[in-house]
N, C-alpha and C. Protein backbone atom coordinates (compact mmCIF):
# COMPACT_ATOMS: atom_id res chain seq x y z
N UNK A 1 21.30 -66.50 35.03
CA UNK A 1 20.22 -67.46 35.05
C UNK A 1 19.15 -67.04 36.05
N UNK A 2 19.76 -66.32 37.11
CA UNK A 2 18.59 -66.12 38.24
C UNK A 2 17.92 -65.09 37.62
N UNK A 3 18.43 -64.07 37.08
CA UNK A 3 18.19 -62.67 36.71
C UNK A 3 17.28 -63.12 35.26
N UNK A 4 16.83 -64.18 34.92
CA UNK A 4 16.04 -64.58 33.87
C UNK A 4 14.80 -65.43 34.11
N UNK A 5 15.07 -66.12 35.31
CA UNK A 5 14.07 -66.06 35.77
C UNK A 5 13.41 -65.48 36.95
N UNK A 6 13.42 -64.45 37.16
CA UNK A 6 13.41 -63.38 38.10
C UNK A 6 12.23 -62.77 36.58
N UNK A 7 12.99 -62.59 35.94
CA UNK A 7 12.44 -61.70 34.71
C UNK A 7 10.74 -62.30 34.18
N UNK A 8 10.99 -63.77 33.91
CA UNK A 8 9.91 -64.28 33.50
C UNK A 8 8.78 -64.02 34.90
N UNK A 9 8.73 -64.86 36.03
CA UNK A 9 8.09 -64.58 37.18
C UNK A 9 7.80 -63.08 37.12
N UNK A 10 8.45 -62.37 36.60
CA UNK A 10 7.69 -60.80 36.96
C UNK A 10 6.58 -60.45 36.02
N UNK A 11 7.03 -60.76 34.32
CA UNK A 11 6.43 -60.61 33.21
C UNK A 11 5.19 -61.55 33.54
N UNK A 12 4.89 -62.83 34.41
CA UNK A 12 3.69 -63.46 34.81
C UNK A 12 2.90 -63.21 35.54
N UNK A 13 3.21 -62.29 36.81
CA UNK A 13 2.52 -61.62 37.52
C UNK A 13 2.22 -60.20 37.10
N UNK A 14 2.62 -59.66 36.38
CA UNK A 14 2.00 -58.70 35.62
C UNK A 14 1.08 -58.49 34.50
N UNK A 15 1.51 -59.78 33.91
CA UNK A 15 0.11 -60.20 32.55
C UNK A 15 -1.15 -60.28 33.86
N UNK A 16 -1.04 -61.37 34.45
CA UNK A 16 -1.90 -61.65 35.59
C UNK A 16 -2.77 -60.59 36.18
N UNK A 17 -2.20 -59.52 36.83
CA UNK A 17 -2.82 -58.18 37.23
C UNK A 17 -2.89 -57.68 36.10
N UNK A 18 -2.93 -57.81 34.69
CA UNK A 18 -3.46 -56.79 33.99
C UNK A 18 -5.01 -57.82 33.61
N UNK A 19 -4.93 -59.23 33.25
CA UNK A 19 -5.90 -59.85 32.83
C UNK A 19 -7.17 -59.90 34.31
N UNK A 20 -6.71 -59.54 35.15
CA UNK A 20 -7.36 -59.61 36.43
C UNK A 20 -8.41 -58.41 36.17
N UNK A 21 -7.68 -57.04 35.76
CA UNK A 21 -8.15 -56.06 35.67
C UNK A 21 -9.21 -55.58 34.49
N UNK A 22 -8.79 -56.24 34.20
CA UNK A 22 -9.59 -56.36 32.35
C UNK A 22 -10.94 -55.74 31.97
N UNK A 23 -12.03 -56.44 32.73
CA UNK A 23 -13.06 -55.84 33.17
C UNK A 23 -12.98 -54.32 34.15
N UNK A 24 -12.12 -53.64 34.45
CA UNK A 24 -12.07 -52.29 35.01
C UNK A 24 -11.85 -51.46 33.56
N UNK A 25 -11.00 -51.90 32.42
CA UNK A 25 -10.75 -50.80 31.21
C UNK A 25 -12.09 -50.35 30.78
N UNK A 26 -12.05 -49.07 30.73
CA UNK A 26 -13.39 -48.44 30.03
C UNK A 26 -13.22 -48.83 28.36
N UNK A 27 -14.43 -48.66 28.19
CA UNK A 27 -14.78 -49.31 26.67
C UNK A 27 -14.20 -47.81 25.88
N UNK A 28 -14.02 -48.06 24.67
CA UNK A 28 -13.68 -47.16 23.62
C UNK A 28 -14.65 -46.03 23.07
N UNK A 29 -15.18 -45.08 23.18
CA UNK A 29 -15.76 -44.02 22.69
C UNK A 29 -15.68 -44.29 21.45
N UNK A 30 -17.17 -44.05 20.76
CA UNK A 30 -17.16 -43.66 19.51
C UNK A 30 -17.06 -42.82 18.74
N UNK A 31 -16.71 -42.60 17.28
CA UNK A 31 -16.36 -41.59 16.75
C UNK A 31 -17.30 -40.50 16.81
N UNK A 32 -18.47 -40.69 16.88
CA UNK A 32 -19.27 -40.10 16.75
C UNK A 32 -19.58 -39.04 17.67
N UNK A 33 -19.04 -39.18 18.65
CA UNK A 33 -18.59 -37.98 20.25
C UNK A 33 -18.10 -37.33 19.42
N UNK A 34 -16.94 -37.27 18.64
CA UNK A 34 -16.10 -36.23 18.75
C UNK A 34 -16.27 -35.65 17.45
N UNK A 35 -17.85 -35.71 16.38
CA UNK A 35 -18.30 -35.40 15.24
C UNK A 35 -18.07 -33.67 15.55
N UNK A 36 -18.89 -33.16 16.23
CA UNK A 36 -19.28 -32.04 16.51
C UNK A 36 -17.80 -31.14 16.57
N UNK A 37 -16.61 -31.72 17.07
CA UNK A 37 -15.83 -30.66 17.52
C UNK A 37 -15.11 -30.82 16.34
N UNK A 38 -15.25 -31.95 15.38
CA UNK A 38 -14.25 -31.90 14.06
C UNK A 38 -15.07 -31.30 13.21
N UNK A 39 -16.53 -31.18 13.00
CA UNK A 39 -16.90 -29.71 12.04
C UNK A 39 -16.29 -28.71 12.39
N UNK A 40 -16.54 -28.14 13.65
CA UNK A 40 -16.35 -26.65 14.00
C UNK A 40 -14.76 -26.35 14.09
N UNK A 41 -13.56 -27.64 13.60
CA UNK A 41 -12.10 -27.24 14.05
C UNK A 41 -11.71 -26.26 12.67
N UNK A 42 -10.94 -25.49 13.78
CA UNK A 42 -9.95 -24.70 12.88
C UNK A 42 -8.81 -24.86 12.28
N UNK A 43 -8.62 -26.08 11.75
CA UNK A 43 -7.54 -26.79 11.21
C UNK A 43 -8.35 -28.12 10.12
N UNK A 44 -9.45 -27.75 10.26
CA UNK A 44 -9.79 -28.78 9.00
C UNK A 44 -9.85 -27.97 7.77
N UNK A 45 -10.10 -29.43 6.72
CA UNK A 45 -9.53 -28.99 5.48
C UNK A 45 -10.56 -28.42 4.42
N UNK A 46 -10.38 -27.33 3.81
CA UNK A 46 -11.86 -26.90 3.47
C UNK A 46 -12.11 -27.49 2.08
N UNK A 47 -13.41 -27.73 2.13
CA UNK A 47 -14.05 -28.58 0.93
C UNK A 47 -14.62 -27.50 -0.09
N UNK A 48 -14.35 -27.69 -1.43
CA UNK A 48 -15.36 -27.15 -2.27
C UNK A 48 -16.31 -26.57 -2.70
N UNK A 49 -17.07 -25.43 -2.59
CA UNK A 49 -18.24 -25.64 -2.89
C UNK A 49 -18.46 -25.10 -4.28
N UNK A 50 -19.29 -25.78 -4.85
CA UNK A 50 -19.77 -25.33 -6.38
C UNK A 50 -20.50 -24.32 -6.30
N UNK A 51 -19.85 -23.17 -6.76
CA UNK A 51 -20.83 -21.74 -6.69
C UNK A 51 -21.40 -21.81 -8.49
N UNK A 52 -22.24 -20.77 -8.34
CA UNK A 52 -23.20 -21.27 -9.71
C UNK A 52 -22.71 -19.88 -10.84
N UNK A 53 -22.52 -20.39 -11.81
CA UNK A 53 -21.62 -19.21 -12.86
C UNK A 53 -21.97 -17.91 -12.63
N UNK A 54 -20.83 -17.22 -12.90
CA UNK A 54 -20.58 -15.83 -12.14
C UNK A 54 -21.46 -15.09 -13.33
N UNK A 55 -21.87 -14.04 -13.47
CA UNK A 55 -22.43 -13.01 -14.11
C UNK A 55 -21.35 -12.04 -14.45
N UNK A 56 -21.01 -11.92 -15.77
CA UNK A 56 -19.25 -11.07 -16.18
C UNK A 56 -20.13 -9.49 -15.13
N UNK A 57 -19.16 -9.10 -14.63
CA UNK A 57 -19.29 -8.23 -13.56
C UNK A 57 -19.35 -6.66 -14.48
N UNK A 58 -20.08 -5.26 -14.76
CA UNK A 58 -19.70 -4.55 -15.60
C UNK A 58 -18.52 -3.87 -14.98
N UNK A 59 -17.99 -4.22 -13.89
CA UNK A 59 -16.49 -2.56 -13.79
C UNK A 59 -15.55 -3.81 -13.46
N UNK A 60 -15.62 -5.11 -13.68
CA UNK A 60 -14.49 -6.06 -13.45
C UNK A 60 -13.27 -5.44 -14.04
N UNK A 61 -12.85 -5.18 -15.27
CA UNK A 61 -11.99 -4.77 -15.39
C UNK A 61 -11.89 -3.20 -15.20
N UNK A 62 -12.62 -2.07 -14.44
CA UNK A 62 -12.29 -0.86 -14.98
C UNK A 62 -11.37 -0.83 -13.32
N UNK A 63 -10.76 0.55 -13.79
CA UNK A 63 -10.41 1.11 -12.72
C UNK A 63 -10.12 2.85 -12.58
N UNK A 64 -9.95 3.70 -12.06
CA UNK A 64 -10.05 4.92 -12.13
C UNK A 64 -8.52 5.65 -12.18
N UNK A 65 -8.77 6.46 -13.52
CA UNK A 65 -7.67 6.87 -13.87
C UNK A 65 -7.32 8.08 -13.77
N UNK A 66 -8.27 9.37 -13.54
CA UNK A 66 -7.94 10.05 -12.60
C UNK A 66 -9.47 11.02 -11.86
N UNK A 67 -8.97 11.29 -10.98
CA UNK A 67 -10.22 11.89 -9.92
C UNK A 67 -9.94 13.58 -9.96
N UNK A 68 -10.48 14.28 -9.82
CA UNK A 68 -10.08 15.98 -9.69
C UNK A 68 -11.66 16.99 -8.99
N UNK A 69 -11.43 17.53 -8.01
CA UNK A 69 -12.19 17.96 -7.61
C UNK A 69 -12.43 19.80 -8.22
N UNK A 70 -13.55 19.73 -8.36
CA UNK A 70 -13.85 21.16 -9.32
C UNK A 70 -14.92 21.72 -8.35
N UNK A 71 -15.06 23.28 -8.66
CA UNK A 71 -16.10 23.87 -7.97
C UNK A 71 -17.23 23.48 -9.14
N UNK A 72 -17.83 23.26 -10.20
CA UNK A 72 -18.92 22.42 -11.14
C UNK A 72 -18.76 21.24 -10.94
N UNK A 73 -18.02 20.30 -10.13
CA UNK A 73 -18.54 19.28 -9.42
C UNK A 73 -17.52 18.64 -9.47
N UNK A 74 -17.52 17.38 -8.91
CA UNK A 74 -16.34 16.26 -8.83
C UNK A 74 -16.04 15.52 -10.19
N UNK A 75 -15.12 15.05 -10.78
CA UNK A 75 -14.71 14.55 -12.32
C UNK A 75 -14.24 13.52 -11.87
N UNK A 76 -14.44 12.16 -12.45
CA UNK A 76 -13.70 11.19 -12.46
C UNK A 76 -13.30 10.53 -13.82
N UNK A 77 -12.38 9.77 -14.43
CA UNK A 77 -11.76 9.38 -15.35
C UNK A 77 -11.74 7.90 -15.54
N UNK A 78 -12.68 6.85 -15.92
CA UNK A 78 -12.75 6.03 -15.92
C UNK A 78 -11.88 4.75 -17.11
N UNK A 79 -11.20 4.18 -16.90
CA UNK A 79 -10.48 3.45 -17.61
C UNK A 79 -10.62 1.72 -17.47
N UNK A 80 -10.15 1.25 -18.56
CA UNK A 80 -10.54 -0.14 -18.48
C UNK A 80 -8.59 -1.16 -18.42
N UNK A 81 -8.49 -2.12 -17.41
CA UNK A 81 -7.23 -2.31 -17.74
C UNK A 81 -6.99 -3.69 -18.93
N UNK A 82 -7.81 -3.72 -19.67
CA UNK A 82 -8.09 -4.78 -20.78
C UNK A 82 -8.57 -4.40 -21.97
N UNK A 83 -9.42 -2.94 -22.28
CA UNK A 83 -9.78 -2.32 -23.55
C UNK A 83 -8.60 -1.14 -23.32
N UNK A 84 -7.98 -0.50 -23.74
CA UNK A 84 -6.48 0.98 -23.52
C UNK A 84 -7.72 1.93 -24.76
N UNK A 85 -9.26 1.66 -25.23
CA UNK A 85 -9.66 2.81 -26.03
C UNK A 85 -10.89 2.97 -25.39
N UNK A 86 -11.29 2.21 -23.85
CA UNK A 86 -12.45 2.56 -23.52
C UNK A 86 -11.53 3.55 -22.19
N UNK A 87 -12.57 4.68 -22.23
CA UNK A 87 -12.52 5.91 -21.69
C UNK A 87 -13.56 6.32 -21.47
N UNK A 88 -14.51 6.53 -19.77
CA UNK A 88 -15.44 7.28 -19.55
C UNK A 88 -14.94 8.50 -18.78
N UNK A 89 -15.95 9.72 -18.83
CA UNK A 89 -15.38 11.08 -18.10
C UNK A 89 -16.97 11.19 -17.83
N UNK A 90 -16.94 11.06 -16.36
CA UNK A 90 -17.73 10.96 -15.65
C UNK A 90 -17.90 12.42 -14.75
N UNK A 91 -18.79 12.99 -14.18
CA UNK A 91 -19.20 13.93 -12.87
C UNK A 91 -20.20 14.17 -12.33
N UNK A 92 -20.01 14.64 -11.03
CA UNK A 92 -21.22 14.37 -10.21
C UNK A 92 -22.36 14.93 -10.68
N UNK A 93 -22.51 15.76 -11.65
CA UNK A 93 -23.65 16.04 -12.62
C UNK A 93 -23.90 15.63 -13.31
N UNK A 94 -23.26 14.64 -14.29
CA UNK A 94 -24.01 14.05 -14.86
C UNK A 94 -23.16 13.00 -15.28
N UNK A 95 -23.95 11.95 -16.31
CA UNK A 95 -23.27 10.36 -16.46
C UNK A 95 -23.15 10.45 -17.82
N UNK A 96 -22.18 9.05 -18.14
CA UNK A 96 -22.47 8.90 -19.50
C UNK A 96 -22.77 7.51 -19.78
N UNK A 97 -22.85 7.43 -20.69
CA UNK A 97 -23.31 5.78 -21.47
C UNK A 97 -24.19 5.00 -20.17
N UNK A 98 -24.95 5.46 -19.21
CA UNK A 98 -25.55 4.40 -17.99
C UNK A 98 -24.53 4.65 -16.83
N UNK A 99 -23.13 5.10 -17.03
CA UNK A 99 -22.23 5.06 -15.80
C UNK A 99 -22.31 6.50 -15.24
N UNK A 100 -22.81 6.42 -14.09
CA UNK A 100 -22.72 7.70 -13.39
C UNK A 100 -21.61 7.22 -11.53
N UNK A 101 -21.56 8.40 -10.89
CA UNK A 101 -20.84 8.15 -9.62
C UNK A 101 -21.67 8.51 -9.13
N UNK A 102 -21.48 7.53 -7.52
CA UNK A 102 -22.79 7.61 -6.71
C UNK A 102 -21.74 7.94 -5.23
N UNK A 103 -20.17 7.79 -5.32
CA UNK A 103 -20.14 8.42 -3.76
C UNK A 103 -18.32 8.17 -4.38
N UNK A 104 -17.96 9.42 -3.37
CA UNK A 104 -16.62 9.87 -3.83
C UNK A 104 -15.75 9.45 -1.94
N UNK A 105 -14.80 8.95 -2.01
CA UNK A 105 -13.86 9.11 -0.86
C UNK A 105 -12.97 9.11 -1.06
N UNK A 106 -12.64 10.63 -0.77
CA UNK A 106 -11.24 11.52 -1.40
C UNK A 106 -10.27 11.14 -0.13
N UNK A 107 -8.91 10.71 -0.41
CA UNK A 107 -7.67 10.44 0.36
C UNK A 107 -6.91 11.63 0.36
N UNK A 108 -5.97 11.78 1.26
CA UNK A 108 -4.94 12.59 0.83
C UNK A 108 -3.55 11.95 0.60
N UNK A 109 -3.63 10.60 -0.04
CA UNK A 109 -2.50 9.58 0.09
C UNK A 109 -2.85 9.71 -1.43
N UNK A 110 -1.84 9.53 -2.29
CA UNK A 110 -1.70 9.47 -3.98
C UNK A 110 -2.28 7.86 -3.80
N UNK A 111 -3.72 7.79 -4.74
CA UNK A 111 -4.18 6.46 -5.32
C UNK A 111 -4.76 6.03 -4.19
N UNK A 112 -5.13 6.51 -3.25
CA UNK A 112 -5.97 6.15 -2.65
C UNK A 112 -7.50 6.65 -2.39
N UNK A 113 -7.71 7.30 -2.92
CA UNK A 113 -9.19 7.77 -3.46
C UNK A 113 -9.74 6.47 -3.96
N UNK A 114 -11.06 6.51 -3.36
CA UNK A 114 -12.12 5.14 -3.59
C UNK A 114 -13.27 5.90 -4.43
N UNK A 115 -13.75 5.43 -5.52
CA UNK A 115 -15.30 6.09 -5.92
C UNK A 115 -16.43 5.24 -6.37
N UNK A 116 -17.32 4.86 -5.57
CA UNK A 116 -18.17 3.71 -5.84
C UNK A 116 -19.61 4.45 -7.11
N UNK A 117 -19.05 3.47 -8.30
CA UNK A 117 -20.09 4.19 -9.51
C UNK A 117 -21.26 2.60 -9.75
N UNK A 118 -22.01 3.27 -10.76
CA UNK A 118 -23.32 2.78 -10.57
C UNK A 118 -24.01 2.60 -12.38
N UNK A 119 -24.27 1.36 -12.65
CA UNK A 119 -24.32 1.25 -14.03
C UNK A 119 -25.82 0.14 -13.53
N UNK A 120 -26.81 0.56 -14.43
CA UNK A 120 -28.06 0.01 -14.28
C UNK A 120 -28.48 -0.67 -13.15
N UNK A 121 -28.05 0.21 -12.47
CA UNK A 121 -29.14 -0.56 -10.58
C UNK A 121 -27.62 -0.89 -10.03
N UNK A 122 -26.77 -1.33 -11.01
CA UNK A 122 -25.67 -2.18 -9.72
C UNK A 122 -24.34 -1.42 -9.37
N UNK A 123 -23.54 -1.48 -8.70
CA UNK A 123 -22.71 -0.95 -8.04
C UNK A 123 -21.34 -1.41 -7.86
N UNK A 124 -20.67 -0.84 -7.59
CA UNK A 124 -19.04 -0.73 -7.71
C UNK A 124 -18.05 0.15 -7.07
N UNK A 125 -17.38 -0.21 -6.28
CA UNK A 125 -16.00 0.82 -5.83
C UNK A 125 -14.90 0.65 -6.69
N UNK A 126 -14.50 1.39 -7.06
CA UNK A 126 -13.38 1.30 -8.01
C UNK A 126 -12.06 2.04 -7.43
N UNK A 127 -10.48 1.81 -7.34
CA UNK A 127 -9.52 2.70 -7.05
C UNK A 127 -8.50 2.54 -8.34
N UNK A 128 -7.40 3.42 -7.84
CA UNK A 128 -6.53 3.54 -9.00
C UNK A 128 -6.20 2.15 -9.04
N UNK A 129 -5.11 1.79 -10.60
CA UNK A 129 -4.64 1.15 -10.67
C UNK A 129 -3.15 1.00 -9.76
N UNK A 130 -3.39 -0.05 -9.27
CA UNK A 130 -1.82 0.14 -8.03
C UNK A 130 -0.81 -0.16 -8.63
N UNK A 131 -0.77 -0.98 -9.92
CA UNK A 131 0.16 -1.35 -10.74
C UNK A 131 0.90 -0.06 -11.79
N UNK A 132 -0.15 0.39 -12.27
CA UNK A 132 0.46 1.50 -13.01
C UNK A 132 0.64 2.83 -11.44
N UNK A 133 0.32 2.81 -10.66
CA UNK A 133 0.98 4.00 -9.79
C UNK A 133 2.44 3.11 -9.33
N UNK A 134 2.91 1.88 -9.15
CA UNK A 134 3.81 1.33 -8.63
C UNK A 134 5.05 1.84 -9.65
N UNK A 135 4.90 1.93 -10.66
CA UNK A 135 6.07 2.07 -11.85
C UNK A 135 6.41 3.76 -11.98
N UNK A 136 7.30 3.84 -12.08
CA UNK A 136 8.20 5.40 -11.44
C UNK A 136 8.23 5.45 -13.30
N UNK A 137 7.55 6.83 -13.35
CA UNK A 137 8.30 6.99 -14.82
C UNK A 137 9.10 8.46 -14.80
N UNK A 138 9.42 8.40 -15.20
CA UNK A 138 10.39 9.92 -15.17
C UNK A 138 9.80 11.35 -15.64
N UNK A 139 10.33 12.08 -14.65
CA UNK A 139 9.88 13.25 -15.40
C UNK A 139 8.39 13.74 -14.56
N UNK A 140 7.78 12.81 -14.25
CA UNK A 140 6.16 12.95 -14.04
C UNK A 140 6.05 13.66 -12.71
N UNK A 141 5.49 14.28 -11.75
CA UNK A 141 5.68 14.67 -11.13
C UNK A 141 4.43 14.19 -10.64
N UNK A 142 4.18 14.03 -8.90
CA UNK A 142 3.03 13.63 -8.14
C UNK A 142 2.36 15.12 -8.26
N UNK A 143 0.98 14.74 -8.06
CA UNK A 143 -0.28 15.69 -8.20
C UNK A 143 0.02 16.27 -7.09
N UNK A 144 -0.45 17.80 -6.90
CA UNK A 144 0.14 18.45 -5.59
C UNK A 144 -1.11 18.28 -4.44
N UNK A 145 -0.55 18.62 -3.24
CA UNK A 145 -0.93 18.27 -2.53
C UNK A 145 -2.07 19.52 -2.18
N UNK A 146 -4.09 18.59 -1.59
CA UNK A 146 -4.86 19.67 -1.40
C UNK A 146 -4.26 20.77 -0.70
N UNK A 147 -5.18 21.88 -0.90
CA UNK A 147 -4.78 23.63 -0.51
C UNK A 147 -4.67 23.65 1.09
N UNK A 148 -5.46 22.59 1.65
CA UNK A 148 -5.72 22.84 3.53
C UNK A 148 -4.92 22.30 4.28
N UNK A 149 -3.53 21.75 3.39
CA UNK A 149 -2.70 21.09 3.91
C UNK A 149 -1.68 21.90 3.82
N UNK A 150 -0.33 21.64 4.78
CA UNK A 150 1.08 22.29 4.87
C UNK A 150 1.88 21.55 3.77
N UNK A 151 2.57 21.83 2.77
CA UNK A 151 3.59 21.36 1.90
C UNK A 151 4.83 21.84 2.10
N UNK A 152 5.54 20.69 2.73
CA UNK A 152 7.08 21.55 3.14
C UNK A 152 8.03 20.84 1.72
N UNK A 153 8.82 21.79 1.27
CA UNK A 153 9.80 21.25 0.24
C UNK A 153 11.33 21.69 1.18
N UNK A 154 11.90 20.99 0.35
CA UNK A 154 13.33 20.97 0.58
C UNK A 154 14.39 21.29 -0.27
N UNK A 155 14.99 22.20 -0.15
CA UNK A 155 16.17 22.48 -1.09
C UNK A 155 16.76 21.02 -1.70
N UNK A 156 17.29 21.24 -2.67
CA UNK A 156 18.25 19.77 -3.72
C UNK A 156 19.70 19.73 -2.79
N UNK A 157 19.95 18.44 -2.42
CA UNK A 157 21.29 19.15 -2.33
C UNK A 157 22.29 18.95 -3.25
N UNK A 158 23.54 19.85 -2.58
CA UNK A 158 24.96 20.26 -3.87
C UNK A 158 25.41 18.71 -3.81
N UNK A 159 25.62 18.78 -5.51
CA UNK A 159 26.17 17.96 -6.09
C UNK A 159 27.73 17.03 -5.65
N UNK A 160 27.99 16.33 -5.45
CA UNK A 160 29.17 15.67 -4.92
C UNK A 160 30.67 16.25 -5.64
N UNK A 161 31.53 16.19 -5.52
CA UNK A 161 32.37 17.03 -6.86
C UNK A 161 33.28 15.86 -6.80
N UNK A 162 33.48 15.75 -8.03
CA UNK A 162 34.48 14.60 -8.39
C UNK A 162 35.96 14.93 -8.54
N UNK A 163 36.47 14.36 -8.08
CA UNK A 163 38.02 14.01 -8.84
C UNK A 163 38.43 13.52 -9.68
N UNK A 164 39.37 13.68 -10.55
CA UNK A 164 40.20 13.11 -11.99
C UNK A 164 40.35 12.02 -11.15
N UNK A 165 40.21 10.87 -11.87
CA UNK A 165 41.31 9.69 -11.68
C UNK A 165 42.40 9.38 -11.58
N UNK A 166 43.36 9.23 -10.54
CA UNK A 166 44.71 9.12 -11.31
C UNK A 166 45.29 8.36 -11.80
N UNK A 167 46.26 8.15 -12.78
CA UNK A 167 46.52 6.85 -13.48
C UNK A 167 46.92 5.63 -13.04
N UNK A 168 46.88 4.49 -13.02
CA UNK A 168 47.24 3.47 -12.24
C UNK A 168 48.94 3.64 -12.20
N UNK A 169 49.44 3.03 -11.27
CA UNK A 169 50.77 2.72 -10.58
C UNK A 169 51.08 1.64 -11.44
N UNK A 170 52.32 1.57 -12.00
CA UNK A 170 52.90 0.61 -13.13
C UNK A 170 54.29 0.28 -12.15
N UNK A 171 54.67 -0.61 -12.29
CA UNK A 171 56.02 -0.98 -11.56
C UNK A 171 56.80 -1.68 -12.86
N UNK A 172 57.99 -1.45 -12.79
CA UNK A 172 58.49 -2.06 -13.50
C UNK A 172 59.17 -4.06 -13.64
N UNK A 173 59.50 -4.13 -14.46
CA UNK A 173 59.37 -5.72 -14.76
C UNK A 173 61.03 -6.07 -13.60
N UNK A 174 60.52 -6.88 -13.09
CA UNK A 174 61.89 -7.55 -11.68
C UNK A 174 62.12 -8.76 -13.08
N UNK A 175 63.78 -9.00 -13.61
CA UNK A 175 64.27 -9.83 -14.22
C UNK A 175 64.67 -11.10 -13.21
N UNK A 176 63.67 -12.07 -13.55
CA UNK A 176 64.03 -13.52 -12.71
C UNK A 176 65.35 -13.90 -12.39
N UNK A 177 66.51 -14.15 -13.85
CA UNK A 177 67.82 -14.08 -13.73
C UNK A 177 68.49 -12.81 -14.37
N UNK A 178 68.93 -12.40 -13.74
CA UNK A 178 70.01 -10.87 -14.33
C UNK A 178 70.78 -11.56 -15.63
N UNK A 179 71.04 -10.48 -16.07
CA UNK A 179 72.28 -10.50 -17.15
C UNK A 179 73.60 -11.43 -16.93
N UNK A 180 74.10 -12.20 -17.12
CA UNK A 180 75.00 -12.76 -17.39
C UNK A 180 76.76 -11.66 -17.49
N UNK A 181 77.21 -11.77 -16.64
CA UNK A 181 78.74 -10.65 -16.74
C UNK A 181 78.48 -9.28 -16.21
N UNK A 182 77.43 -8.99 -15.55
CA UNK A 182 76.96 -7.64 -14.46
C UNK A 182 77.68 -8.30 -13.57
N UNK A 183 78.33 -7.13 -12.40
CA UNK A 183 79.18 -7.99 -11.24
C UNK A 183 77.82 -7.21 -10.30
N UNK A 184 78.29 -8.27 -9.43
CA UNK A 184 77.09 -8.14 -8.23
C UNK A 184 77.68 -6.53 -7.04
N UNK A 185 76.31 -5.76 -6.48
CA UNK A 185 77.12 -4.42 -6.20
C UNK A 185 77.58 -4.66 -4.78
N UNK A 186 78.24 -4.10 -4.45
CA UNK A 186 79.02 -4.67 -3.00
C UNK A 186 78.53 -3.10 -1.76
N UNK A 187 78.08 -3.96 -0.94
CA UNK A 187 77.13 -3.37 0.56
C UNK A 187 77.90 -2.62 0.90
N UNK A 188 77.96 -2.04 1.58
CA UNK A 188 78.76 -0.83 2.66
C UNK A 188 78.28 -1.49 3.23
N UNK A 189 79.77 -1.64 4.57
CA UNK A 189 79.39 -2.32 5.96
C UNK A 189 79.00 -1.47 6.71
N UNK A 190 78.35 -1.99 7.42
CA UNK A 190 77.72 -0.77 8.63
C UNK A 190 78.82 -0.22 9.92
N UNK A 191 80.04 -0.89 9.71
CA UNK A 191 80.78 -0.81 10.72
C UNK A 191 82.27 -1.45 10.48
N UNK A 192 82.61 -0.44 9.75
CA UNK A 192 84.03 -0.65 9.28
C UNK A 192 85.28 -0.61 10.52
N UNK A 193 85.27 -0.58 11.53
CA UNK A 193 86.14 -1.07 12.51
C UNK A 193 86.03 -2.94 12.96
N UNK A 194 85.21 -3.87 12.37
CA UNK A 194 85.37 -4.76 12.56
C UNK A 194 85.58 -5.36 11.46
């Protein structure tokens, strides 16, 4: 009973000093302070914007199918991955159908050669297809490596040599109950003086 009102008397003098204080709470900021730092956050959510219809791109689908450097000039092999009968054969001398190459950057990494070509004023980098270099087909061998480079090969190594199998282990069948009139065989004692 004391310890309850002990309790109330405290909860009254504390409403008290807070309603006393009342006039000391600072007022609430508006949203509008903190406009500026919620545009510029890096955790807001990005909105939409309506871009205005695309123009079909001319090398959207191409990609380059193979590159080869010649002393009569650089060759490139242009392919489409949506027509399999459009085929341009392009070089730095000359173009065909409007498509010519305007700048070559030769890799020494397979499929990584970049060649940015050029079809009525506009422009394009094109690389291999990464999809068709991703798929291992057999037999094919990677393009060798330029002349100014070291190519180390390596012997194959010897073949593993196998062993015959040997035939599985068969045990024979353990009879649950024996024969009926077999007499049971009698032990040798280990110690015939007792």
């Amino acid at each position: 009973m004391i310890i309850k009102s002990i309790a109330i008397w405290m909860s009254i003098l504390l409403a008290g000093a807070i309603w006393a204080r009342a006039d000391e709470i600072p007022a609430r900021f508006n949203l509008d302070r903190y406009q500026a730092m919620m545009d510029r956050s890096p955790f807001a959510v990005a909105t939409a914007v309506a871009l205005p219809a695309a123009t079909p791109d001319f090398a959207k689908d191409l990609y380059v199918a193979n590159a080869a450097k010649s002393s009569d000039g650089d060759m490139v092999t242009l392919a489409s991955s949506t027509d399999k009968n459009f085929k341009k054969y392009l070089s730095t001398k000359q173009a065909e159908d409007g498509y010519s190459i305007a700048n070559i950057e030769w890799s020494d990494r397979v499929g990584a050669t970049k060649v940015t070509i050029s079809k009525d004023g506009k422009f394009a980098t094109l690389t291999f297809n990464q999809a068709l270099l991703s798929q291992s087909t057999p037999g094919v061998q990677p393009p060798p490596a330029p002349s100014n480079s070291v190519q180390t090969t390596f012997p194959k190594p010897a073949p593993i040599p196998s062993l015959p199998t040997p035939p599985p282990r068969v045990r024979g069948v353990i009879q649950r109950n024996p024969a009926e009139g077999v007499a049971p065989v009698p032990r040798p004692l280990d110690n015939p003086d007792n």
